[in-house]
Protein backbone atom coordinates (compact mmCIF):
# COMPACT_ATOMS: atom_id res chain seq x y z
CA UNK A 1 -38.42 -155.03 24.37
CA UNK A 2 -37.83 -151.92 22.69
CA UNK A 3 -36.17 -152.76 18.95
CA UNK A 4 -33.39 -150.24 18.33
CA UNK A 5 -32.58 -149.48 14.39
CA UNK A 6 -30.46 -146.92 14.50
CA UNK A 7 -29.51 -143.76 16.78
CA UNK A 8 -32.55 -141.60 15.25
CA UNK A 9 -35.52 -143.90 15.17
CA UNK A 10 -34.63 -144.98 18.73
CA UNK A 11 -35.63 -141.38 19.87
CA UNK A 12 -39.19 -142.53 19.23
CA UNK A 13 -39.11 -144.89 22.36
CA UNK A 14 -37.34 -141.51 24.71
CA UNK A 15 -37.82 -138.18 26.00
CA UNK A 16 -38.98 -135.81 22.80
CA UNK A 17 -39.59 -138.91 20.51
CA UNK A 18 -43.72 -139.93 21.38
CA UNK A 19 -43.31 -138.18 24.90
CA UNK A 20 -42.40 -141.24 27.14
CA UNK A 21 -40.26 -140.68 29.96
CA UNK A 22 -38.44 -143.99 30.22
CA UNK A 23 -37.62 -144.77 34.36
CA UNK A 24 -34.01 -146.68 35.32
CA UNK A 25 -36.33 -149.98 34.53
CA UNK A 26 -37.13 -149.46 31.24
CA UNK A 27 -33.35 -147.89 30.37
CA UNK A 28 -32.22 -151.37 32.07
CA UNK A 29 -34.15 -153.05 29.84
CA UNK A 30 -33.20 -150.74 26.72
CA UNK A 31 -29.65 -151.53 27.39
CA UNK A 32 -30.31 -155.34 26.34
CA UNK A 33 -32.24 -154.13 22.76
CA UNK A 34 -31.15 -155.02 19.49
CA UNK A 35 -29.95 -152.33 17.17
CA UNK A 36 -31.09 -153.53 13.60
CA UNK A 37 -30.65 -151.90 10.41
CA UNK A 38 -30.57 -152.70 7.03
CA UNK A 39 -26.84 -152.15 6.76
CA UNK A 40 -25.62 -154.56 9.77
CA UNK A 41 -26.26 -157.64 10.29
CA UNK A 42 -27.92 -159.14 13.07
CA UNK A 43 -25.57 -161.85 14.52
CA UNK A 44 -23.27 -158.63 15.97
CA UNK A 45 -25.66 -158.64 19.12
CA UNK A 46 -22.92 -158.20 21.83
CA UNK A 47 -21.84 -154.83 19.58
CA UNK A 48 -25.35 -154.06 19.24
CA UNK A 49 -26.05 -154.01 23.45
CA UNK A 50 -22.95 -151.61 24.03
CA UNK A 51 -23.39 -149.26 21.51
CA UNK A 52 -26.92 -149.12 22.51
CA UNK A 53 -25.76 -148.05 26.27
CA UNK A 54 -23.38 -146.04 25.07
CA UNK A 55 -25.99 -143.52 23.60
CA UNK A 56 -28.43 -144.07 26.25
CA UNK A 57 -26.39 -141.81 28.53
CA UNK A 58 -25.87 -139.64 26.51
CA UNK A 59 -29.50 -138.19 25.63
CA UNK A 60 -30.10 -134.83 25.89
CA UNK A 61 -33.20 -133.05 27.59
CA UNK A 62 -34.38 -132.71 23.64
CA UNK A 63 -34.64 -136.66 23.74
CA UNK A 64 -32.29 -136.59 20.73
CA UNK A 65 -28.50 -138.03 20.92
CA UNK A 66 -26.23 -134.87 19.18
CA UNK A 67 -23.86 -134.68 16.95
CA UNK A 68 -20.51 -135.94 19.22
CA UNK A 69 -22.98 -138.74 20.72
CA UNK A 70 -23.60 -139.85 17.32
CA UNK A 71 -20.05 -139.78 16.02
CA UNK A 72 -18.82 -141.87 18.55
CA UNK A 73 -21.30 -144.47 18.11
CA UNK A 74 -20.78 -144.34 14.22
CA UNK A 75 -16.65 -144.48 15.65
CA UNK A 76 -17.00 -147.99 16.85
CA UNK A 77 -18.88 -149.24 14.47
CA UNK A 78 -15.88 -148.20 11.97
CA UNK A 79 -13.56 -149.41 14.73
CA UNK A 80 -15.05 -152.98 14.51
CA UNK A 81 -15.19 -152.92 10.92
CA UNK A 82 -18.98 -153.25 11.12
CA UNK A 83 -20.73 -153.66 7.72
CA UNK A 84 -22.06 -155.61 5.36
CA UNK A 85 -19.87 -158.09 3.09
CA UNK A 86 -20.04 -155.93 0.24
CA UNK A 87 -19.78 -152.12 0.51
CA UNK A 88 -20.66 -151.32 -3.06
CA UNK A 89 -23.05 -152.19 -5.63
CA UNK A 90 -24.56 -150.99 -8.64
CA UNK A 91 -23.01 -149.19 -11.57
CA UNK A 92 -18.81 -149.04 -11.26
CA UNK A 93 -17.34 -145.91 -10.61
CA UNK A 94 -14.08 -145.68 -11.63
CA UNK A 95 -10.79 -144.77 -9.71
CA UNK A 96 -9.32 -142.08 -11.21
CA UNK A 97 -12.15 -141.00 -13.74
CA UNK A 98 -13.85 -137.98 -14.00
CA UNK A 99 -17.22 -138.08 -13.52
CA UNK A 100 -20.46 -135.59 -12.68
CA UNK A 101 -23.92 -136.39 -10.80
CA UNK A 102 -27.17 -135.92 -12.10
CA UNK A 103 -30.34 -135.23 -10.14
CA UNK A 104 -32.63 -137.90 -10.88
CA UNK A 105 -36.02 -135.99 -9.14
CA UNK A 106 -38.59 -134.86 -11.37
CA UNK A 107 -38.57 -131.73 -12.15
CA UNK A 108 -35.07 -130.81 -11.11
CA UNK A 109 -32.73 -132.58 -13.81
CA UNK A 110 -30.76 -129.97 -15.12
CA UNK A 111 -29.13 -129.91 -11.59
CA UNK A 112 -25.62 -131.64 -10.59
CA UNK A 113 -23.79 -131.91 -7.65
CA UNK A 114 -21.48 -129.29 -7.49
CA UNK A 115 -19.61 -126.26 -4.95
CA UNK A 116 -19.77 -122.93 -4.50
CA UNK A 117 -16.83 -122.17 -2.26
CA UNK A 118 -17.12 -124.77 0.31
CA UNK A 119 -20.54 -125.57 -0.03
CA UNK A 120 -21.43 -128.43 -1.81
CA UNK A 121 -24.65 -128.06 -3.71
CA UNK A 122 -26.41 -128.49 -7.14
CA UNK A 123 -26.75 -126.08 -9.72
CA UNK A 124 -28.22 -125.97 -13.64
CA UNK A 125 -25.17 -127.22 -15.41
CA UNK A 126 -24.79 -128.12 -19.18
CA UNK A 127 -22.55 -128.00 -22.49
CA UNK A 128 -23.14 -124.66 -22.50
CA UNK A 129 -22.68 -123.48 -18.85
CA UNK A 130 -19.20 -121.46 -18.69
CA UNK A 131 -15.81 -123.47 -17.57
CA UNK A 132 -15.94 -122.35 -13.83
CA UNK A 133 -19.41 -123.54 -13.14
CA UNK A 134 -18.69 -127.08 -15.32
CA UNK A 135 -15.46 -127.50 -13.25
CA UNK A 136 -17.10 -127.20 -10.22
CA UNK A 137 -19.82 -129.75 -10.95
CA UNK A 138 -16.95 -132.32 -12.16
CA UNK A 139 -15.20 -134.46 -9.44
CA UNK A 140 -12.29 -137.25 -9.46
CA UNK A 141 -13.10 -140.76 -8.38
CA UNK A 142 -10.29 -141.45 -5.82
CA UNK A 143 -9.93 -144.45 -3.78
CA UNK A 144 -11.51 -144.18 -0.43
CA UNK A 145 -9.15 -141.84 2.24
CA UNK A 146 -10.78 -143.85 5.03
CA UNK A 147 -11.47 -147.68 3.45
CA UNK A 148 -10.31 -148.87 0.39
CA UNK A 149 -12.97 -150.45 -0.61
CA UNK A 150 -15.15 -147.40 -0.78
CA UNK A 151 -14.24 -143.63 -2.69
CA UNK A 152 -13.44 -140.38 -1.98
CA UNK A 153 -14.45 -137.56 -4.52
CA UNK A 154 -11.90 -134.99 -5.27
CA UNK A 155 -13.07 -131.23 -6.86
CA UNK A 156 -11.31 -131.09 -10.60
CA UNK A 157 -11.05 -127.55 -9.91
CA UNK A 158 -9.83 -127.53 -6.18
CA UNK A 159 -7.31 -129.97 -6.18
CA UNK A 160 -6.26 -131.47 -3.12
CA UNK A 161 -9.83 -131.21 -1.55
CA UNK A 162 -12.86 -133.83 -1.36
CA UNK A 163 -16.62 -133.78 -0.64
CA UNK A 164 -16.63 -134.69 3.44
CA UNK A 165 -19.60 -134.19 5.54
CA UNK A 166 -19.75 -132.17 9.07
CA UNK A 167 -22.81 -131.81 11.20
CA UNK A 168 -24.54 -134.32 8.10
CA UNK A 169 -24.04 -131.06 6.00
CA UNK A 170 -21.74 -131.65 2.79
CA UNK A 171 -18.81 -129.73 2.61
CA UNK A 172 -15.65 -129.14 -0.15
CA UNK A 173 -12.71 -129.44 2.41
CA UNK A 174 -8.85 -129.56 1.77
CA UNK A 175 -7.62 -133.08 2.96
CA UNK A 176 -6.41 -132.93 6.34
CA UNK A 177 -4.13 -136.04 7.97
CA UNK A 178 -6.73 -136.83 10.37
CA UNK A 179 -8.61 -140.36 10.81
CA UNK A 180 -11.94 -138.49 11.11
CA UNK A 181 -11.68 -136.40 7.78
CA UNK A 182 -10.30 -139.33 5.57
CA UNK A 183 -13.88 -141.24 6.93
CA UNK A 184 -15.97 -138.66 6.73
CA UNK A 185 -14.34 -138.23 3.02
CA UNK A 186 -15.24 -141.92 2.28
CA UNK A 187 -18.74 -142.30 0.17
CA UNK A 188 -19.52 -146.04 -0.77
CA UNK A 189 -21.82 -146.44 -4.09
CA UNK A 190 -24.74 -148.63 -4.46
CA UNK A 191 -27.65 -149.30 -6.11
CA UNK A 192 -29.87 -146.52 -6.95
CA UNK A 193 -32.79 -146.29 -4.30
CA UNK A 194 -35.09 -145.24 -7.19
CA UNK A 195 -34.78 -146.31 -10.36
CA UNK A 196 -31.55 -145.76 -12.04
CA UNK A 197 -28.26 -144.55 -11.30
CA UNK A 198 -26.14 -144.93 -7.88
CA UNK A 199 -26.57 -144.10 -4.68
CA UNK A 200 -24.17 -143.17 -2.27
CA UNK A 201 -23.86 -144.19 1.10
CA UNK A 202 -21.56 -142.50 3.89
CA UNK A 203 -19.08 -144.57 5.03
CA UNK A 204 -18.88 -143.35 8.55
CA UNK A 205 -22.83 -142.78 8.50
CA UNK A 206 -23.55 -145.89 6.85
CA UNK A 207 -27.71 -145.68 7.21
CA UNK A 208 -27.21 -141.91 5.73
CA UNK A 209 -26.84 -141.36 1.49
CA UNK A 210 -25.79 -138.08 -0.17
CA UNK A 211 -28.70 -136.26 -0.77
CA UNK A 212 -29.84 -133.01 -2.27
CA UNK A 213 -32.55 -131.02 -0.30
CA UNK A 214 -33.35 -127.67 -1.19
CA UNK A 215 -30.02 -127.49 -3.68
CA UNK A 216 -27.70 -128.43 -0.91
CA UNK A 217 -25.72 -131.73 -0.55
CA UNK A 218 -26.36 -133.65 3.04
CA UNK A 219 -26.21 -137.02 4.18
CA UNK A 220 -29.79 -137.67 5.27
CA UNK A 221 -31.40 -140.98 6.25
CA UNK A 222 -34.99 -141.65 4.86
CA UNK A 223 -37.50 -140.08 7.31
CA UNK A 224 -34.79 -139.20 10.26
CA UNK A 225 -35.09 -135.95 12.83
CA UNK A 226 -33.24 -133.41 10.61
CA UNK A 227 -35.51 -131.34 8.47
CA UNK A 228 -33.43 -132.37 5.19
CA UNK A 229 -33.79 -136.17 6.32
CA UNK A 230 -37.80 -135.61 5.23
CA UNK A 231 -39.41 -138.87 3.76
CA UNK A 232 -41.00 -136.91 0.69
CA UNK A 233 -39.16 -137.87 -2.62
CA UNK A 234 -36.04 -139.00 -0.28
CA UNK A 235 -35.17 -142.04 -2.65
CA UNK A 236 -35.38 -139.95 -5.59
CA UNK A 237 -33.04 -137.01 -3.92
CA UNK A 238 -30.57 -139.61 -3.15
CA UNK A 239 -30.38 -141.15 -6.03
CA UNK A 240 -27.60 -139.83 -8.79
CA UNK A 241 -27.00 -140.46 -12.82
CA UNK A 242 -23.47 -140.65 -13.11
CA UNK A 243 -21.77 -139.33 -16.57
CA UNK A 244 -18.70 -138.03 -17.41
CA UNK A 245 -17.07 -135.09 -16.00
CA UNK A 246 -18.33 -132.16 -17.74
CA UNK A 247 -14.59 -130.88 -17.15
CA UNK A 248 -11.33 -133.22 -16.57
């Protein structure tokens, strides 16, 4: 039986993963895997099966679901209010505080999450750094746009627009009144992956964490398909010190 943990790793098992071309048998038989992960738990089996068809026709002759395919899986699993009993963990962030993220990697601790324009990145930020660039690395904790049990991250010096992901990439986006943008807005915190610190876990991806790779922000899941999803230091990347806002 093939063992299905989430929409990436499954390409292993299909066309472009190891180089398998599965016939109507073994997609029959794919249909009745089990999609584990460590974010759901496993007594959601009848969920499991349909998602799992859903994506199976939807494969493209790269092997690899795409983006839309995805979305609508990660859609359902909203839908059905899928996830584990507790959405956050680790240090509090507070609603309404101010607050800037550290790069934990080695070597590259000078560096925050921050924007230029609408690209969210990191750049060398301190006490010294000039008021634009320390606004830009500073964000408000807002409760979550799409579940209110996560956050949403609003820029201190672009009010009225939050850290959202499109295409896994992170992006500084005005707040639109759309279902899709308020979860793609939504960021639960956790316990740091590597050492200390938080975390932070999509809401809408929930097996994909804000990560930096090559100074930009994604949301990449440890040893996926995407380039920036690469295994090396991925725990480290995705793992954030969280101080006070350099600016308020």
């Amino acid at each position: 039986m093939v063992i299905w943990r989430n929409t990436e790793v499954a390409t292993q098992h299909f066309p472009g993963g190891i180089g398998i071309r599965p016939n109507k048998r073994d997609l029959s038989v794919a249909c009745e895997c089990e999609w584990q992960s460590a974010i759901i738990f496993e007594q959601y089996h009848a969920l499991r099966r349909r998602l799992a068809c859903q994506s199976l026709t939807a494969w493209r002759v790269s092997g690899y679901p795409d983006y839309d395919t995805e979305a609508k899986v990660q859609a359902d699993i909203v839908d059905a209010g899928y996830a584990t009993t507790s959405l956050t963990s680790g240090p509090e962030l507070i609603v309404n505080s101010t607050i800037s993220l550290q790069v934990t990697t080695s070597g590259y601790t000078d560096r925050y999450l921050a924007h230029t324009g609408s690209t969210v990145n990191t750049q060398v930020v301190s006490l010294y750094s000039n008021t634009a660039t320390q606004q830009q690395a500073s964000w408000r904790v807002r409760t979550g746009l799409g579940n209110s049990d996560c956050l949403s991250f609003e820029s201190v010096d672009t009010p009225g627009s939050y850290i959202r992901h499109s295409g896994f990439e992170l992006y500084l986006s005005a707040i639109e009144d759309a279902q899709r943008f308020y979860e793609d807005a939504t960021f639960c915190p956790m316990t740091a992956l590597s050492g200390s610190g938080n975390s932070v876990r999509s809401w809408s991806y929930p097996t994909r964490f804000i990560r930096h790779f090559n100074n930009v922000g994604y949301i990449a899941s440890n040893g996926g398909v995407q380039t920036f999803d690469a295994a090396k230091s991925f725990n480290a990347d995705a793992t954030w010190l969280v101080i006070s806002g350099f600016a308020s």
